[in-house]
PDB file of N, CA and C in Angstrom:
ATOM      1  N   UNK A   1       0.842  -1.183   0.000  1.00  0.00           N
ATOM      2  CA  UNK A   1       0.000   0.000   0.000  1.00  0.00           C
ATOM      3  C   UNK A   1       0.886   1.244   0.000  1.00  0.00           C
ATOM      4  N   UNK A   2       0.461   2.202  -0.620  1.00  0.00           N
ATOM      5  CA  UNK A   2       0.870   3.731  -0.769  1.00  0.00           C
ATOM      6  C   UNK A   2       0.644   4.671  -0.165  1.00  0.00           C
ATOM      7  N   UNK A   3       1.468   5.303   0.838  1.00  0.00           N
ATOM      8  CA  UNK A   3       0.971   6.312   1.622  1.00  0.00           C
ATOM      9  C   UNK A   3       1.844   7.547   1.524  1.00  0.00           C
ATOM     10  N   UNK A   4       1.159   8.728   1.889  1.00  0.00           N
ATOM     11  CA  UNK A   4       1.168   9.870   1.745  1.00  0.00           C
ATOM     12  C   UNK A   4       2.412  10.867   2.667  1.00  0.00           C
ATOM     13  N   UNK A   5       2.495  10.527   3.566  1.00  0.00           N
ATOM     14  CA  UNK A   5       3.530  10.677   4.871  1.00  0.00           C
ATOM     15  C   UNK A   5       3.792   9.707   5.495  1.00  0.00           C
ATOM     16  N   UNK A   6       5.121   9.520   5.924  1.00  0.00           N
ATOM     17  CA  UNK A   6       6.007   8.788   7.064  1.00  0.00           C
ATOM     18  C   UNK A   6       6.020   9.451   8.302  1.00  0.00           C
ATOM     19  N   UNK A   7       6.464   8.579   8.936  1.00  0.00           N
ATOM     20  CA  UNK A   7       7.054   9.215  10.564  1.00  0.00           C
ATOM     21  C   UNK A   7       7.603   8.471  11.183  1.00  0.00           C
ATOM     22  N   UNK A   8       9.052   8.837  11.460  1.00  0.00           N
ATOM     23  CA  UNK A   8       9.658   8.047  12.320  1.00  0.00           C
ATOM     24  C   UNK A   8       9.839   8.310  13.579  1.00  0.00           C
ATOM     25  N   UNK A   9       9.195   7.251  14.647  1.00  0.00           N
ATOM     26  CA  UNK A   9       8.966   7.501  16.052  1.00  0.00           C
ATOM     27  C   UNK A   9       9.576   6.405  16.651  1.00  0.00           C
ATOM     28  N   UNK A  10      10.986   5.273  15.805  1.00  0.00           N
ATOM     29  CA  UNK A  10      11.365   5.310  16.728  1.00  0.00           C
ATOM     30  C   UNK A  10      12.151   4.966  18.047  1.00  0.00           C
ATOM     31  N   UNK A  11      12.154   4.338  18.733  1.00  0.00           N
ATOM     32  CA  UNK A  11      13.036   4.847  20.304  1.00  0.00           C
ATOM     33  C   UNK A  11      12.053   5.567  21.113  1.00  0.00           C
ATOM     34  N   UNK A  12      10.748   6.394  20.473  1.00  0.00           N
ATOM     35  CA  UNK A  12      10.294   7.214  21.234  1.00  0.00           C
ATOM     36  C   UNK A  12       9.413   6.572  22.121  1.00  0.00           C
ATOM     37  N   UNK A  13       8.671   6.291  23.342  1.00  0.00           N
ATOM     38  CA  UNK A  13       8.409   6.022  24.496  1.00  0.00           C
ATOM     39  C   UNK A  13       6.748   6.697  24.503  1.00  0.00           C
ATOM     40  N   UNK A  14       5.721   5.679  24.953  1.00  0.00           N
ATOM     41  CA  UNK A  14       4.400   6.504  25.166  1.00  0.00           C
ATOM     42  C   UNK A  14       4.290   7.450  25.788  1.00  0.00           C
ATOM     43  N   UNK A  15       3.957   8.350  25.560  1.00  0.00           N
ATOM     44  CA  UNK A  15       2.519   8.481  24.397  1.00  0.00           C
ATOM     45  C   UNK A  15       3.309   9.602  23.406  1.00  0.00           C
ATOM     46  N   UNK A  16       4.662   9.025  23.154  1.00  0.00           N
ATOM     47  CA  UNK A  16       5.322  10.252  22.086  1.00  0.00           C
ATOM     48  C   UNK A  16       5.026   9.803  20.511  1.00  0.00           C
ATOM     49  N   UNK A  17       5.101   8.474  20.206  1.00  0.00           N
ATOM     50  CA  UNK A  17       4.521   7.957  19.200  1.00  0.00           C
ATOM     51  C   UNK A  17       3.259   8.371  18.714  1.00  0.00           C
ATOM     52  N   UNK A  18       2.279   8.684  19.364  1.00  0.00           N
ATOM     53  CA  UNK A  18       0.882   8.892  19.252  1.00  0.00           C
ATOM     54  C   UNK A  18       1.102  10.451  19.233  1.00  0.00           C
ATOM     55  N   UNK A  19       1.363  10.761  19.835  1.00  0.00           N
ATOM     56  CA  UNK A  19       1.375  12.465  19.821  1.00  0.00           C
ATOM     57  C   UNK A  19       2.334  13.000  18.217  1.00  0.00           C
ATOM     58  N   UNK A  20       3.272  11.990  17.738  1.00  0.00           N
ATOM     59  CA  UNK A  20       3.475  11.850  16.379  1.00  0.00           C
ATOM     60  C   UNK A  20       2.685  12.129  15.411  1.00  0.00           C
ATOM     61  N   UNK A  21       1.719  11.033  15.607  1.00  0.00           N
ATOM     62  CA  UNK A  21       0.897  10.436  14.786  1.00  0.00           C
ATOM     63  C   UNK A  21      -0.157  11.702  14.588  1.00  0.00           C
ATOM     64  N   UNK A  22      -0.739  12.137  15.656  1.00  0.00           N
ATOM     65  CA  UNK A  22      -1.783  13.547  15.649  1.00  0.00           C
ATOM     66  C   UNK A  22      -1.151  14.554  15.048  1.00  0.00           C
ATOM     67  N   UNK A  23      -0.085  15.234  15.296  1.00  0.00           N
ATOM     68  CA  UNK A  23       0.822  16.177  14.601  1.00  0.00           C
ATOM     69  C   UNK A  23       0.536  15.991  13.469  1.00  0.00           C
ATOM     70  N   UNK A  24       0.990  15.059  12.631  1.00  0.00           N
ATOM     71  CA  UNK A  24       1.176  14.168  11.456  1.00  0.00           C
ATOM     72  C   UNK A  24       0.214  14.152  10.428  1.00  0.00           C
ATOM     73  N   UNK A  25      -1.141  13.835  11.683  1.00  0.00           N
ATOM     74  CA  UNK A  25      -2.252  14.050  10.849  1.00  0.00           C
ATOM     75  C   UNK A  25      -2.473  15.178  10.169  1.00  0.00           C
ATOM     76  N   UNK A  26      -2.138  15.895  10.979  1.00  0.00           N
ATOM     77  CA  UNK A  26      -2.897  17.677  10.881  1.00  0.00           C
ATOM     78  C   UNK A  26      -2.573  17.998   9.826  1.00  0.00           C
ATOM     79  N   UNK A  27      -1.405  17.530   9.055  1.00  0.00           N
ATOM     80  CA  UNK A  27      -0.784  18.345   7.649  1.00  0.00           C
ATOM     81  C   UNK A  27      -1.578  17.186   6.677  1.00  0.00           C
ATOM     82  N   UNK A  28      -2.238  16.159   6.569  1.00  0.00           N
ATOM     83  CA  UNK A  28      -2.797  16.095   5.272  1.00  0.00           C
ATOM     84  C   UNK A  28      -3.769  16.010   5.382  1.00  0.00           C
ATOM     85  N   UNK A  29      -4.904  15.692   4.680  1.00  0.00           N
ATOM     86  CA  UNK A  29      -5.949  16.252   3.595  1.00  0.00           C
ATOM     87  C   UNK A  29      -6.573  14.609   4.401  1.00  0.00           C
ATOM     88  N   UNK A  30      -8.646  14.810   4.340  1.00  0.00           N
ATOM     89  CA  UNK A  30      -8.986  13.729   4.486  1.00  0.00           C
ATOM     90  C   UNK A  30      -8.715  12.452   3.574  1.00  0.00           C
ATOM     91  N   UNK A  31      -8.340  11.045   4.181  1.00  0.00           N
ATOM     92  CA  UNK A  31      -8.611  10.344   3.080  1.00  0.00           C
ATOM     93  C   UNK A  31      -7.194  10.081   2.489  1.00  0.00           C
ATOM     94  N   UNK A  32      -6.149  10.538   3.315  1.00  0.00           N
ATOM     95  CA  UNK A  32      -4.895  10.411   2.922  1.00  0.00           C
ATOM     96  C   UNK A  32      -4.439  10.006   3.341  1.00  0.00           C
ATOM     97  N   UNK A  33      -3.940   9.146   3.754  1.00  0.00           N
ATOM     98  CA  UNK A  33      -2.409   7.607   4.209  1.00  0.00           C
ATOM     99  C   UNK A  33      -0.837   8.188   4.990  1.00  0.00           C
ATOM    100  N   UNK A  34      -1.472   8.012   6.017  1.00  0.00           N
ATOM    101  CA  UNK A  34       0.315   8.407   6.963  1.00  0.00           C
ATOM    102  C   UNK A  34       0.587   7.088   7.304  1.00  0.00           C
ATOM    103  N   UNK A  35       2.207   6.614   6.967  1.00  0.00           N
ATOM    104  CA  UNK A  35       2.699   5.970   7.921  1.00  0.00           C
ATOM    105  C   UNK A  35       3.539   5.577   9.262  1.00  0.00           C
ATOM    106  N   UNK A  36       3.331   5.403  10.502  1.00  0.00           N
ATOM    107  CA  UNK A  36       4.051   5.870  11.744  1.00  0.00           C
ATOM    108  C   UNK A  36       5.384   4.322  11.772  1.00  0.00           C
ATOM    109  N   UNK A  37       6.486   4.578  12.074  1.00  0.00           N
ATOM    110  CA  UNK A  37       7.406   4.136  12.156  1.00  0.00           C
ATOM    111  C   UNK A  37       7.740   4.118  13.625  1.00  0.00           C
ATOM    112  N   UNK A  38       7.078   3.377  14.488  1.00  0.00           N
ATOM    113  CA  UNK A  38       7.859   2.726  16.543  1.00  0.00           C
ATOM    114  C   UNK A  38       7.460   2.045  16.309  1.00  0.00           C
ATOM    115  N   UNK A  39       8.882   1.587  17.269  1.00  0.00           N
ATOM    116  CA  UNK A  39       9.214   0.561  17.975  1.00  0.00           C
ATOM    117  C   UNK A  39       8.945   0.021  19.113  1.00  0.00           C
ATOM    118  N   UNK A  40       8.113   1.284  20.054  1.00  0.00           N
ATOM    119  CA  UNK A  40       7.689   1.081  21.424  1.00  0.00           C
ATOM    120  C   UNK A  40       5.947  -0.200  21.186  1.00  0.00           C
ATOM    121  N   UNK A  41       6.534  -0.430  22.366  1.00  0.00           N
ATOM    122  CA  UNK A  41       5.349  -2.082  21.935  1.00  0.00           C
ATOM    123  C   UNK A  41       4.063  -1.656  22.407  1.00  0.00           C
ATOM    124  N   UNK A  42       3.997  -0.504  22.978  1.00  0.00           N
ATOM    125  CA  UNK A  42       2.489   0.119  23.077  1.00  0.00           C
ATOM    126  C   UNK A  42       1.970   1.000  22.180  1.00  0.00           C
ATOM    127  N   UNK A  43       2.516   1.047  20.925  1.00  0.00           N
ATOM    128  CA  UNK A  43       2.480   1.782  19.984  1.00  0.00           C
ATOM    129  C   UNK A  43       0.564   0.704  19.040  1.00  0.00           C
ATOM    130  N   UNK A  44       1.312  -0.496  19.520  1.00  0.00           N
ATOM    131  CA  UNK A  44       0.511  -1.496  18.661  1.00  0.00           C
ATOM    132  C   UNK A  44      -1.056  -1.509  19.542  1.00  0.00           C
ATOM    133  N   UNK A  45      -1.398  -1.015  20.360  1.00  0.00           N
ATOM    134  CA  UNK A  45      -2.620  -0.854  21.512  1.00  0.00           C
ATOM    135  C   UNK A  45      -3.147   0.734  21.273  1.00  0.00           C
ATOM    136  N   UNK A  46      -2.320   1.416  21.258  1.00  0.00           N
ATOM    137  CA  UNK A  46      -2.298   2.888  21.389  1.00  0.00           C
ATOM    138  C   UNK A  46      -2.835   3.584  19.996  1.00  0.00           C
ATOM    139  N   UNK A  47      -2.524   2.923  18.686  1.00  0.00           N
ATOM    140  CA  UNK A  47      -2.480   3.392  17.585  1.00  0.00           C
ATOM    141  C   UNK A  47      -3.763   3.584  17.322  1.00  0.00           C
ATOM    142  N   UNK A  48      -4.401   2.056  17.129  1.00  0.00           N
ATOM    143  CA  UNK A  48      -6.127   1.727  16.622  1.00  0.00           C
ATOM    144  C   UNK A  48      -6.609   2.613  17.833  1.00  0.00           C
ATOM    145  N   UNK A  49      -6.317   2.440  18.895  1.00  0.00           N
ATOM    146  CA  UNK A  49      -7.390   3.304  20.199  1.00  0.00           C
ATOM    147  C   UNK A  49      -7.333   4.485  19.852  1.00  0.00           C
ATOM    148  N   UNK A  50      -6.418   5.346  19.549  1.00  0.00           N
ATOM    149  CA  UNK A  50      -6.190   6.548  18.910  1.00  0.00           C
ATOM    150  C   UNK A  50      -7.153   6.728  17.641  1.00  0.00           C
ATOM    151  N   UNK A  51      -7.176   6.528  17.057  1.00  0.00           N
ATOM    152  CA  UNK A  51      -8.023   6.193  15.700  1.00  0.00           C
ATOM    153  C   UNK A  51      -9.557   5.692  15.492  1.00  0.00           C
ATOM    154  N   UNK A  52      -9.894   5.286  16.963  1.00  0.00           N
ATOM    155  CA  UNK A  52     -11.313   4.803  16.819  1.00  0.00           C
ATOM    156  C   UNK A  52     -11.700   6.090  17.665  1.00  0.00           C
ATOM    157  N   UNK A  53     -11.214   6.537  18.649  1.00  0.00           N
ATOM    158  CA  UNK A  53     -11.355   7.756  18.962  1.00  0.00           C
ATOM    159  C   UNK A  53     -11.392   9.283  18.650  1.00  0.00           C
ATOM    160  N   UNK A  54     -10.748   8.975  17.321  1.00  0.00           N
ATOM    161  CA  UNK A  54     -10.295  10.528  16.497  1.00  0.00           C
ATOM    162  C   UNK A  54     -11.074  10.128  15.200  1.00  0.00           C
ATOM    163  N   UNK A  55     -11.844   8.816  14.830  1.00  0.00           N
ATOM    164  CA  UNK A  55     -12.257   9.007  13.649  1.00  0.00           C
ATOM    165  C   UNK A  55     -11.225   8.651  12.409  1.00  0.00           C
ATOM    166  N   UNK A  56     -10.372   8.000  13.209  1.00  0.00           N
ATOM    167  CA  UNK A  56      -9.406   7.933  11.932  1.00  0.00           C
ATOM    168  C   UNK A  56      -9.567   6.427  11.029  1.00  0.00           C
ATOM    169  N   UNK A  57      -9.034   6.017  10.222  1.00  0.00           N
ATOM    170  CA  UNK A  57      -9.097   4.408  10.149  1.00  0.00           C
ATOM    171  C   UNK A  57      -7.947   4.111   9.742  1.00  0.00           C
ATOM    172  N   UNK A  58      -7.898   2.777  10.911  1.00  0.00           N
ATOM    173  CA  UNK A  58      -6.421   2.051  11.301  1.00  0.00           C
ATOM    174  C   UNK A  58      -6.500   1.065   9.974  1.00  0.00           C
ATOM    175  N   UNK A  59      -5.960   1.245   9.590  1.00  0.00           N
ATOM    176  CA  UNK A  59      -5.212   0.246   8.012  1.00  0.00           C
ATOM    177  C   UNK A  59      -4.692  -1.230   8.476  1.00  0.00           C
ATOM    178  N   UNK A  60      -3.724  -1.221   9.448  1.00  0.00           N
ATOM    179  CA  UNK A  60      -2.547  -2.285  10.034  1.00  0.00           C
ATOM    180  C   UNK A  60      -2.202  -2.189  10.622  1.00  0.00           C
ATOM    181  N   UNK A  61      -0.975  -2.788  10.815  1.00  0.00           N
ATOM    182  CA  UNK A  61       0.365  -2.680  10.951  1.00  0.00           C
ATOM    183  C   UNK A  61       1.278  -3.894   9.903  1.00  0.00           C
ATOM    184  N   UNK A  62       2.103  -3.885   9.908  1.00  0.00           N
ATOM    185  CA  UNK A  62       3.438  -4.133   9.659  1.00  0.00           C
ATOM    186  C   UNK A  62       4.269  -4.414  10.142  1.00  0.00           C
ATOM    187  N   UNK A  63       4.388  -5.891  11.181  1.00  0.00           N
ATOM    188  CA  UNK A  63       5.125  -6.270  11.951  1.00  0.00           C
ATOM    189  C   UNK A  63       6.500  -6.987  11.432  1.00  0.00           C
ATOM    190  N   UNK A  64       6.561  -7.473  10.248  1.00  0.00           N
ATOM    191  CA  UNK A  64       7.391  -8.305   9.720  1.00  0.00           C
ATOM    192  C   UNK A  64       8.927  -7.762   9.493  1.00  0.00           C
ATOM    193  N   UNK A  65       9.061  -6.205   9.718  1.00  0.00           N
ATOM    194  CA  UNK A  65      10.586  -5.670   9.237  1.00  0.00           C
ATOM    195  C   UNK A  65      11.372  -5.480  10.453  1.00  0.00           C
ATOM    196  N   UNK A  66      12.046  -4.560  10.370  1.00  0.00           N
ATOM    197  CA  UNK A  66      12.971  -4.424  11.755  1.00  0.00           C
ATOM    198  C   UNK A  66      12.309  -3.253  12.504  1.00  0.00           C
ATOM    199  N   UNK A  67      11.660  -2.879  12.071  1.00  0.00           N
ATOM    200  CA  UNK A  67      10.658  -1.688  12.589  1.00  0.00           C
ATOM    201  C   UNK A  67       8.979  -1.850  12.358  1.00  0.00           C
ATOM    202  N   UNK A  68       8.166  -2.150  13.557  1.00  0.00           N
ATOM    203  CA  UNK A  68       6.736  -2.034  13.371  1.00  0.00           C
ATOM    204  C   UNK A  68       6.407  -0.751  12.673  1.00  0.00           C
ATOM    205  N   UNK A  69       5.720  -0.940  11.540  1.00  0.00           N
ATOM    206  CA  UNK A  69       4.798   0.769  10.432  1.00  0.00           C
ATOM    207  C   UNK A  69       3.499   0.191  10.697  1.00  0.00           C
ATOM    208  N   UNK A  70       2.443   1.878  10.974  1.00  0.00           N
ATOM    209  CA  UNK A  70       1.237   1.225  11.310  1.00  0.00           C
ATOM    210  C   UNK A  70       0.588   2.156  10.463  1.00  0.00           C
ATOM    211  N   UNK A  71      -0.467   2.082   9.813  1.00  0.00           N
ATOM    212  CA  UNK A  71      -0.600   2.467   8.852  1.00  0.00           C
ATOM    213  C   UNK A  71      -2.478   3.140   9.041  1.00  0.00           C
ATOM    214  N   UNK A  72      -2.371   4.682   8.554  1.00  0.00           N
ATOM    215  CA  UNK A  72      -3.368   5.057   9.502  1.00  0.00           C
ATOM    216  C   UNK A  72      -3.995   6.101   8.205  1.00  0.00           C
ATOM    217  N   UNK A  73      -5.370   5.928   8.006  1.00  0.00           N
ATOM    218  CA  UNK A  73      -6.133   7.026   6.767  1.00  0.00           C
ATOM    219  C   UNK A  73      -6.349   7.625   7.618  1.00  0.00           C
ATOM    220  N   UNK A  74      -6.578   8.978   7.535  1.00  0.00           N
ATOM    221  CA  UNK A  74      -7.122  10.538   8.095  1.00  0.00           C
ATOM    222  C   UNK A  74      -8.564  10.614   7.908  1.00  0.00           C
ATOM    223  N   UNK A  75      -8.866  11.248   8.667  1.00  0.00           N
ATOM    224  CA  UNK A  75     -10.785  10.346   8.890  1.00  0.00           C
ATOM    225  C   UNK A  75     -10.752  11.982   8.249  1.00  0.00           C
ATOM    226  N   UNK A  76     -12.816  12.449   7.989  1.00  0.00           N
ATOM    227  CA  UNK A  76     -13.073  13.726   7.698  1.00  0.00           C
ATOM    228  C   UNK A  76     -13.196  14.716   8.673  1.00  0.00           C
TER     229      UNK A  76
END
């Protein structure tokens, strides 16, 4: 899948990943594809909860590389 923005979060520690991810959002357009790049293992709990809460829709993740990508559309 093809997405619109990256973000690499990481090393970064909750809730800095997520606070990423909101930033992140803010610069694109509904309907557009960011992908978040941590490593922190609450990233994988935190992400979708983030997203069912903000309206966003959680795509995945991407556990298989050396870095978990979770993959998140920008709600309206």
């Amino acid at each position: 899948m093809d997405w619109d923005l990256e973000l690499d979060a990481e090393g970064l520690k909750c809730p800095l990943p997520v606070l990423r991810l909101q930033q992140g959002l803010r610069t694109l357009a509904p309907g557009q594809v960011l992908r978040l790049l941590a490593t922190d293992p609450m990233a994988a709990i935190d992400v979708p909860h983030f997203c069912a809460e903000h309206g966003h829709g959680f795509l995945g993740a991407d556990t298989g590389g050396p870095c978990p990508a979770y993959l998140v559309r920008k709600g309206a």
